[in-house]
N, C-alpha and C. Protein backbone atom coordinates (compact mmCIF):
# COMPACT_ATOMS: atom_id res chain seq x y z
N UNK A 1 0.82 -1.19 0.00
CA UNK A 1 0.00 0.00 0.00
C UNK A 1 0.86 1.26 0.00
N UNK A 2 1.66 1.37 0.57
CA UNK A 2 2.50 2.21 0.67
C UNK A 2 3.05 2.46 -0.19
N UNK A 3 3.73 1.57 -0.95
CA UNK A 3 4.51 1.69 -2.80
C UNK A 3 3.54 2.66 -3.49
N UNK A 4 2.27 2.38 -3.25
CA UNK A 4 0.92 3.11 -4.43
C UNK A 4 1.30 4.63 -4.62
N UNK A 5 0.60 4.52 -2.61
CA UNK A 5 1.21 5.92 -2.09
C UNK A 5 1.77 6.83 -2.84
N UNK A 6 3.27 6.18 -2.58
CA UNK A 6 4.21 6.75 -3.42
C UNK A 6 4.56 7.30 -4.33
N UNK A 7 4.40 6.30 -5.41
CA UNK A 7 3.79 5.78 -6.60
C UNK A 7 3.25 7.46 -7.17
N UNK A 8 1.76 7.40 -6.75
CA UNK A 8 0.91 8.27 -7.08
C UNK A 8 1.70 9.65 -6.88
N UNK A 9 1.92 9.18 -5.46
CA UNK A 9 2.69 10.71 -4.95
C UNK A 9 3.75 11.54 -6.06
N UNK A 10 4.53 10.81 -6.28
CA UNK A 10 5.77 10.83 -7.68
C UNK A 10 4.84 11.58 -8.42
N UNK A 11 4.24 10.76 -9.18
CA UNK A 11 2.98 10.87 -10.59
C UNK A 11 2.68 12.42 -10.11
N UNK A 12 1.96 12.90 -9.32
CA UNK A 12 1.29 14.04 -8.77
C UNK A 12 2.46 15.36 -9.20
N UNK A 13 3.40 15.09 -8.17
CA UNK A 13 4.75 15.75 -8.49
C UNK A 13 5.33 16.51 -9.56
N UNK A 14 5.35 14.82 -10.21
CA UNK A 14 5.73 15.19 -11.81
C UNK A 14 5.05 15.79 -12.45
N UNK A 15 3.77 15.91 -12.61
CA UNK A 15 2.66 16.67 -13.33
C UNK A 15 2.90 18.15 -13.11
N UNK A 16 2.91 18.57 -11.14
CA UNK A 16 3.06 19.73 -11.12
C UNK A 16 4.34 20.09 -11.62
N UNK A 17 5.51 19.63 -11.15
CA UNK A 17 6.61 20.32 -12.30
C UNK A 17 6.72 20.65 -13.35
N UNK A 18 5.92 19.54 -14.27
CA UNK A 18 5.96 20.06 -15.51
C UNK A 18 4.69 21.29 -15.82
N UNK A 19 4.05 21.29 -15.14
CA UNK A 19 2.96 22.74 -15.27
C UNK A 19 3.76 23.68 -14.79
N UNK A 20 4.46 23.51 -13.87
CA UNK A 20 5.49 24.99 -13.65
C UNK A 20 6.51 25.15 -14.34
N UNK A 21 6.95 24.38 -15.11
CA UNK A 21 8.05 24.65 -16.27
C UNK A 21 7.58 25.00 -17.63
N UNK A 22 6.18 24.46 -17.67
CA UNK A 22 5.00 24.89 -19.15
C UNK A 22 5.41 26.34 -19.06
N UNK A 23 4.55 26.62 -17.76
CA UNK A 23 4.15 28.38 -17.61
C UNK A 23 5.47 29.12 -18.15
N UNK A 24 7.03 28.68 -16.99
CA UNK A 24 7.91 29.49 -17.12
C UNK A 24 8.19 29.35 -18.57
N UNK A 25 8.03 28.59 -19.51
CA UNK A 25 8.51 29.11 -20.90
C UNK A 25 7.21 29.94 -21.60
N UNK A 26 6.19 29.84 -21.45
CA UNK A 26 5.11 30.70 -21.83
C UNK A 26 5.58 31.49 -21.25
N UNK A 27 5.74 31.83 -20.20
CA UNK A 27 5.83 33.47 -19.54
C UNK A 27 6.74 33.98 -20.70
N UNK A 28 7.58 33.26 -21.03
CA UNK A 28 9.19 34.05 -21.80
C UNK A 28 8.52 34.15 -23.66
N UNK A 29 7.66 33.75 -23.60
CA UNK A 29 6.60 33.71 -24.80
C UNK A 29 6.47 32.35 -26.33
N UNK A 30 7.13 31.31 -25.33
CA UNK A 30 7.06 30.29 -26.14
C UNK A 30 5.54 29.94 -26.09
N UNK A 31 5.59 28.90 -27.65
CA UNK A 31 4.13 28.25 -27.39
C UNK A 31 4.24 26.92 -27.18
N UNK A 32 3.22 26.22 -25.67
CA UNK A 32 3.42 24.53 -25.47
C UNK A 32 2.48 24.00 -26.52
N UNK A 33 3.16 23.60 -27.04
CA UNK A 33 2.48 22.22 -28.26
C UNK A 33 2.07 21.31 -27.69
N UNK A 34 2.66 20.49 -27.09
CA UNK A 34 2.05 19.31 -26.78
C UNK A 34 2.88 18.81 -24.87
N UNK A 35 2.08 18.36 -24.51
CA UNK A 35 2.63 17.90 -22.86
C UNK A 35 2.62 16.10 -23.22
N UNK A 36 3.35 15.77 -22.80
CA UNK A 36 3.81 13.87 -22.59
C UNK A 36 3.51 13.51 -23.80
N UNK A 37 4.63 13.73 -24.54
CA UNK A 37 4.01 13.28 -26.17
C UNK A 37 4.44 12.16 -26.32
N UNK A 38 3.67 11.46 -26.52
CA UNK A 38 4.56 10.06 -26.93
C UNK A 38 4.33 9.19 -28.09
N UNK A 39 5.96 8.83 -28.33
CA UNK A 39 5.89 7.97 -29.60
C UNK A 39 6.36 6.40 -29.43
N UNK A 40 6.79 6.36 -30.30
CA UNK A 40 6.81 4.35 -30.36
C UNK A 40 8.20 4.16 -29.40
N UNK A 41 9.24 5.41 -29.35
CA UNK A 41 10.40 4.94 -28.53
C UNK A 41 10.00 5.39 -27.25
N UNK A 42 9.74 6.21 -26.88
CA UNK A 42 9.27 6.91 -25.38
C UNK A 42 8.37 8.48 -25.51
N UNK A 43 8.78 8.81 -24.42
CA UNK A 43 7.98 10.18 -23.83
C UNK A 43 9.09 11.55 -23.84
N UNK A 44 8.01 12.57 -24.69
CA UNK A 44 8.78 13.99 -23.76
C UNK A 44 8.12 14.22 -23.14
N UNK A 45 8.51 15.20 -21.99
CA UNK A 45 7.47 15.96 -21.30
C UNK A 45 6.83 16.71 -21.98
N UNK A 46 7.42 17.70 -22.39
CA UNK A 46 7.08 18.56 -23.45
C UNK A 46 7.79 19.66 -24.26
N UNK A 47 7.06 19.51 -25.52
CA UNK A 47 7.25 20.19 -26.49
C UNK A 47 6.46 21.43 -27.05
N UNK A 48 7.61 22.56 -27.21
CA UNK A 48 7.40 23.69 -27.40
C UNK A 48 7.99 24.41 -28.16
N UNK A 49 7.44 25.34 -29.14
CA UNK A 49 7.76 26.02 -30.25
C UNK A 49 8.14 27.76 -29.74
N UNK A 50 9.20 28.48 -30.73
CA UNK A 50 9.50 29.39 -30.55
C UNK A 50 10.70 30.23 -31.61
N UNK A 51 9.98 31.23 -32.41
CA UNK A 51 11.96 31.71 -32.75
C UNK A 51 11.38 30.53 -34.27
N UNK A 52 10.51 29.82 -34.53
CA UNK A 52 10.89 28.70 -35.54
C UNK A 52 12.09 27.36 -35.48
N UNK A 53 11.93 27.46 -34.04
CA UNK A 53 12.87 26.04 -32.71
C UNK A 53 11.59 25.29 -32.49
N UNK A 54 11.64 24.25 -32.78
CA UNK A 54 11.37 22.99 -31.94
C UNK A 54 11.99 22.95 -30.81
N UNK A 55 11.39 22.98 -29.47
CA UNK A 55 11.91 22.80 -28.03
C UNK A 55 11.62 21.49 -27.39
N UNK A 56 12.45 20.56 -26.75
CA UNK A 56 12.11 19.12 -26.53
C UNK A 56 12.54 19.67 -25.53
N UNK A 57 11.51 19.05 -23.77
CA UNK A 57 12.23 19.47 -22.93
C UNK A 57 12.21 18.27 -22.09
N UNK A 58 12.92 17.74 -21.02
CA UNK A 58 12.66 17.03 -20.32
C UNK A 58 12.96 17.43 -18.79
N UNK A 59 11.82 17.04 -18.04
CA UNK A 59 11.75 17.82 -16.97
C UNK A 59 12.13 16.98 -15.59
N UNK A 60 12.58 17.27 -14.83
CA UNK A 60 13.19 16.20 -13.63
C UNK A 60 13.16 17.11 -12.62
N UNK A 61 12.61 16.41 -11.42
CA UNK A 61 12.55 17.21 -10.04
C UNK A 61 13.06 16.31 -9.14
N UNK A 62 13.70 17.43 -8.04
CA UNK A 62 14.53 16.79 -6.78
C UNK A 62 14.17 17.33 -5.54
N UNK A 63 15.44 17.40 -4.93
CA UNK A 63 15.10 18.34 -3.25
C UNK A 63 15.71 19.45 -3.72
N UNK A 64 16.58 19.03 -3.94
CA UNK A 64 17.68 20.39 -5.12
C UNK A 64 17.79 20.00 -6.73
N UNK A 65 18.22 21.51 -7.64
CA UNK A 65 18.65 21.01 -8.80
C UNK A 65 19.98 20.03 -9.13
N UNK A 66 20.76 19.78 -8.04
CA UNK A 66 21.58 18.67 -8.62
C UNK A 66 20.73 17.30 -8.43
N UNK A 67 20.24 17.36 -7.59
CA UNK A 67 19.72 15.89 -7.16
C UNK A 67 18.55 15.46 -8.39
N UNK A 68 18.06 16.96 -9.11
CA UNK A 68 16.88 17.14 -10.14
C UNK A 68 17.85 15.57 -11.14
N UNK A 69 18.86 16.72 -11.52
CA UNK A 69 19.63 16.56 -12.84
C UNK A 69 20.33 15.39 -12.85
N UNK A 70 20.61 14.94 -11.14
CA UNK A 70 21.32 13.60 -11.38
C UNK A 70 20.01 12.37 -12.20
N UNK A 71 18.87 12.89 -11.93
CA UNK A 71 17.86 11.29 -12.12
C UNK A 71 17.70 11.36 -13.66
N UNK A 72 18.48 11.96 -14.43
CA UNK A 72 18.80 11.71 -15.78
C UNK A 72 19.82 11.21 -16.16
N UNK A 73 19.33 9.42 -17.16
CA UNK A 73 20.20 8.93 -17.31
C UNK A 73 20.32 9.22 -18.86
N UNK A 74 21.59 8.20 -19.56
CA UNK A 74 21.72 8.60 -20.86
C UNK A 74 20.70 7.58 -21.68
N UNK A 75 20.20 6.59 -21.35
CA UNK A 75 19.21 5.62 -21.66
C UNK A 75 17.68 6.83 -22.11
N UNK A 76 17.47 7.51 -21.11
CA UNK A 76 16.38 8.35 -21.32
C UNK A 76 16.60 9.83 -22.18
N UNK A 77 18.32 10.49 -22.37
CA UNK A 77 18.53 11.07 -23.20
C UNK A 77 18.00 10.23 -24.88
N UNK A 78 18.77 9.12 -24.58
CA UNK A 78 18.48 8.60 -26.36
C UNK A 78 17.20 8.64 -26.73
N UNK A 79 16.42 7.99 -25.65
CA UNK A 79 14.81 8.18 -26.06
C UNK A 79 14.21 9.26 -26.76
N UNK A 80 14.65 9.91 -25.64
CA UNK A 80 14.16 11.40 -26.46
C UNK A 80 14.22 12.13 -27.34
N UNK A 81 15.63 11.87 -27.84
CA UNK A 81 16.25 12.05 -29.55
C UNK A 81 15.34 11.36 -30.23
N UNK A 82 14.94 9.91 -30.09
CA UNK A 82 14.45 9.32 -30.44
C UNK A 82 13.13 9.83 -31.19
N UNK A 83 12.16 10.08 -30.20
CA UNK A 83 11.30 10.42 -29.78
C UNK A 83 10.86 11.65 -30.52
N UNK A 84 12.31 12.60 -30.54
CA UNK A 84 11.91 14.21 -30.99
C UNK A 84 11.77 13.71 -32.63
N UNK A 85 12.80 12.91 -32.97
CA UNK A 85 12.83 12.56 -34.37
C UNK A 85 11.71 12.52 -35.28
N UNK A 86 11.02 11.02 -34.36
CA UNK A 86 9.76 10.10 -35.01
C UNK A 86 8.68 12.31 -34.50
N UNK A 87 8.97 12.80 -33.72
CA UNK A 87 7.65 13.89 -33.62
C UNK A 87 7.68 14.67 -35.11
N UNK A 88 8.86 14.93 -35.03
CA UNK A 88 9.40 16.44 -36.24
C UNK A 88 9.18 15.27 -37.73
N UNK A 89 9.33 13.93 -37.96
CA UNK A 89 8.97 13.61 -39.14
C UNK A 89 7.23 13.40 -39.18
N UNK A 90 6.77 13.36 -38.19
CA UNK A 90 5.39 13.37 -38.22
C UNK A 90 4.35 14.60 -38.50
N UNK A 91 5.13 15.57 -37.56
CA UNK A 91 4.44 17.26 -37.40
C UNK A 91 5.29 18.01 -37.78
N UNK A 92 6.00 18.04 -38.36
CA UNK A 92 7.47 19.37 -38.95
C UNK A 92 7.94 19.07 -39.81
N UNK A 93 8.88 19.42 -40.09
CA UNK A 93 9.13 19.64 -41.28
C UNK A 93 10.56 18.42 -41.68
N UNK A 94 10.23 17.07 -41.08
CA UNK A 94 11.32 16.14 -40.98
C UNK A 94 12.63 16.37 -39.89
N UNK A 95 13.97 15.99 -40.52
CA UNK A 95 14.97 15.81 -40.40
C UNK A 95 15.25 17.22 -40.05
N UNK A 96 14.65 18.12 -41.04
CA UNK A 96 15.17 19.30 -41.54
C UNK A 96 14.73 20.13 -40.30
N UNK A 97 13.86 20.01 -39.55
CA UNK A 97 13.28 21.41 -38.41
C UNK A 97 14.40 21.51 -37.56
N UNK A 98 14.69 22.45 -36.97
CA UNK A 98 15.36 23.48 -36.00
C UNK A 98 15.10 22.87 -34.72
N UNK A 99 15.84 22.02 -33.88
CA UNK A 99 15.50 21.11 -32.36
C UNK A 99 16.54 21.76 -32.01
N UNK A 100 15.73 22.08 -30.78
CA UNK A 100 16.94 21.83 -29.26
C UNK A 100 16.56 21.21 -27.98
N UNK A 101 17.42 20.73 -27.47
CA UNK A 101 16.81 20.08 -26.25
C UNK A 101 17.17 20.56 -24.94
N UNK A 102 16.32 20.74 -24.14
CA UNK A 102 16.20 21.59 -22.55
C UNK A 102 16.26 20.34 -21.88
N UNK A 103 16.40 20.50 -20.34
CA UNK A 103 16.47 20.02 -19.26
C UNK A 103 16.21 21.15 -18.31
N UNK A 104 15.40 20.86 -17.54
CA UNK A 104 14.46 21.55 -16.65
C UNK A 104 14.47 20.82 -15.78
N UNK A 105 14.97 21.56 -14.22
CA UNK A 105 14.90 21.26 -12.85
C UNK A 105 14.35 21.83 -12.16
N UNK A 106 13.18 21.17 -11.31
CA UNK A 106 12.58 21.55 -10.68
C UNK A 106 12.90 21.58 -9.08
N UNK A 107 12.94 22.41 -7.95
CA UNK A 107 13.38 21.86 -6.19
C UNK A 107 12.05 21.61 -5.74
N UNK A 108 12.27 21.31 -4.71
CA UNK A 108 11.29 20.99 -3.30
C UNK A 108 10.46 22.75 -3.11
N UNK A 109 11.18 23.57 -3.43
CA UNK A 109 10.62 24.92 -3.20
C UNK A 109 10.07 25.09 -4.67
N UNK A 110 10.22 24.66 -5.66
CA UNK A 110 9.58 24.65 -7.01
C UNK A 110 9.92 26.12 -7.72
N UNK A 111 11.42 25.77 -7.23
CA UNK A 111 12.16 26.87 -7.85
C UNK A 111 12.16 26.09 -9.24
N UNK A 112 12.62 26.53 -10.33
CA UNK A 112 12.63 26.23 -11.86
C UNK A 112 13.65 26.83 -12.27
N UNK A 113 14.76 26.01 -12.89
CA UNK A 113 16.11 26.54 -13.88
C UNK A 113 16.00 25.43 -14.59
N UNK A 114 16.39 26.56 -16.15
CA UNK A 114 16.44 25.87 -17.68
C UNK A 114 18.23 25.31 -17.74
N UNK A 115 17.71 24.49 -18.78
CA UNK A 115 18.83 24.00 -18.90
C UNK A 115 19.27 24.44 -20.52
N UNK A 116 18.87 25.38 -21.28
CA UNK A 116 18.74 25.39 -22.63
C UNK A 116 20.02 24.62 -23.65
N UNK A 117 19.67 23.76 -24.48
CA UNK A 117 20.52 23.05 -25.18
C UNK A 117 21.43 22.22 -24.26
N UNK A 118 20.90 21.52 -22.94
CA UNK A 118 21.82 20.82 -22.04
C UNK A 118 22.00 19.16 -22.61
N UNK A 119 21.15 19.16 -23.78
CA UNK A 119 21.31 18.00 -23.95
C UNK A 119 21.30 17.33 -25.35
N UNK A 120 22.46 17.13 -25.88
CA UNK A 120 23.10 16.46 -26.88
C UNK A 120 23.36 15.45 -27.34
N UNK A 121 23.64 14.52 -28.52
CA UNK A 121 23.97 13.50 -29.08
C UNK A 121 25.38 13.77 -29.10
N UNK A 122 26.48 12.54 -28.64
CA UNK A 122 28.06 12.38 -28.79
C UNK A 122 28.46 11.90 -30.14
């Protein structure tokens, strides 16, 4: 019972972070396209347009922003390449659209720092 708890508790969490990381890029005047988009490889949180950028963001919360940033592994970076790929050949303009990818940390105080372009293919 307690795992559920949890469980849910997480789920809850995560939702609100990513509504407070939606807003903070609307505030700055991006537009959110789509929240938990998902394709055949995995999930973004979300995706957002701006400038004629595709924005892939993935959002992670902690007690602090290191503890945010450590619960990203490189398993869930690839996805998301993945992921942005199969979106932009579906809704954009292919291969060819303008991506970058964010990382967004959220704290326990639901402070919010971008990570803009923190996350790359080697």
């Amino acid at each position: 019972m307690i795992r559920k708890q949890t469980g849910k508790h997480a789920y809850l969490d995560g939702l609100a972070a990513e509504q407070q990381v939606a807003a903070h890029y609307q505030n700055r005047g991006y537009q959110l396209k789509h929240t938990r988009w998902r394709g055949t490889g995995g999930e973004i949180d979300l995706i957002l347009f701006h400038s004629g950028v595709w924005v892939f963001v993935e959002v992670k919360r902690g007690r602090d922003h290191a503890l945010a940033a450590s619960r990203l592994s490189r398993g869930q970076i690839q996805r998301m390449f993945q992921t942005a790929e199969e979106f932009c050949e579906a809704f954009a303009q292919g291969q060819l659209c303008e991506m970058r990818f964010d990382l967004a940390l959220v704290n326990a105080e639901a402070g919010v720092e971008i990570l803009e372009n923190a996350l790359y293919s080697d």
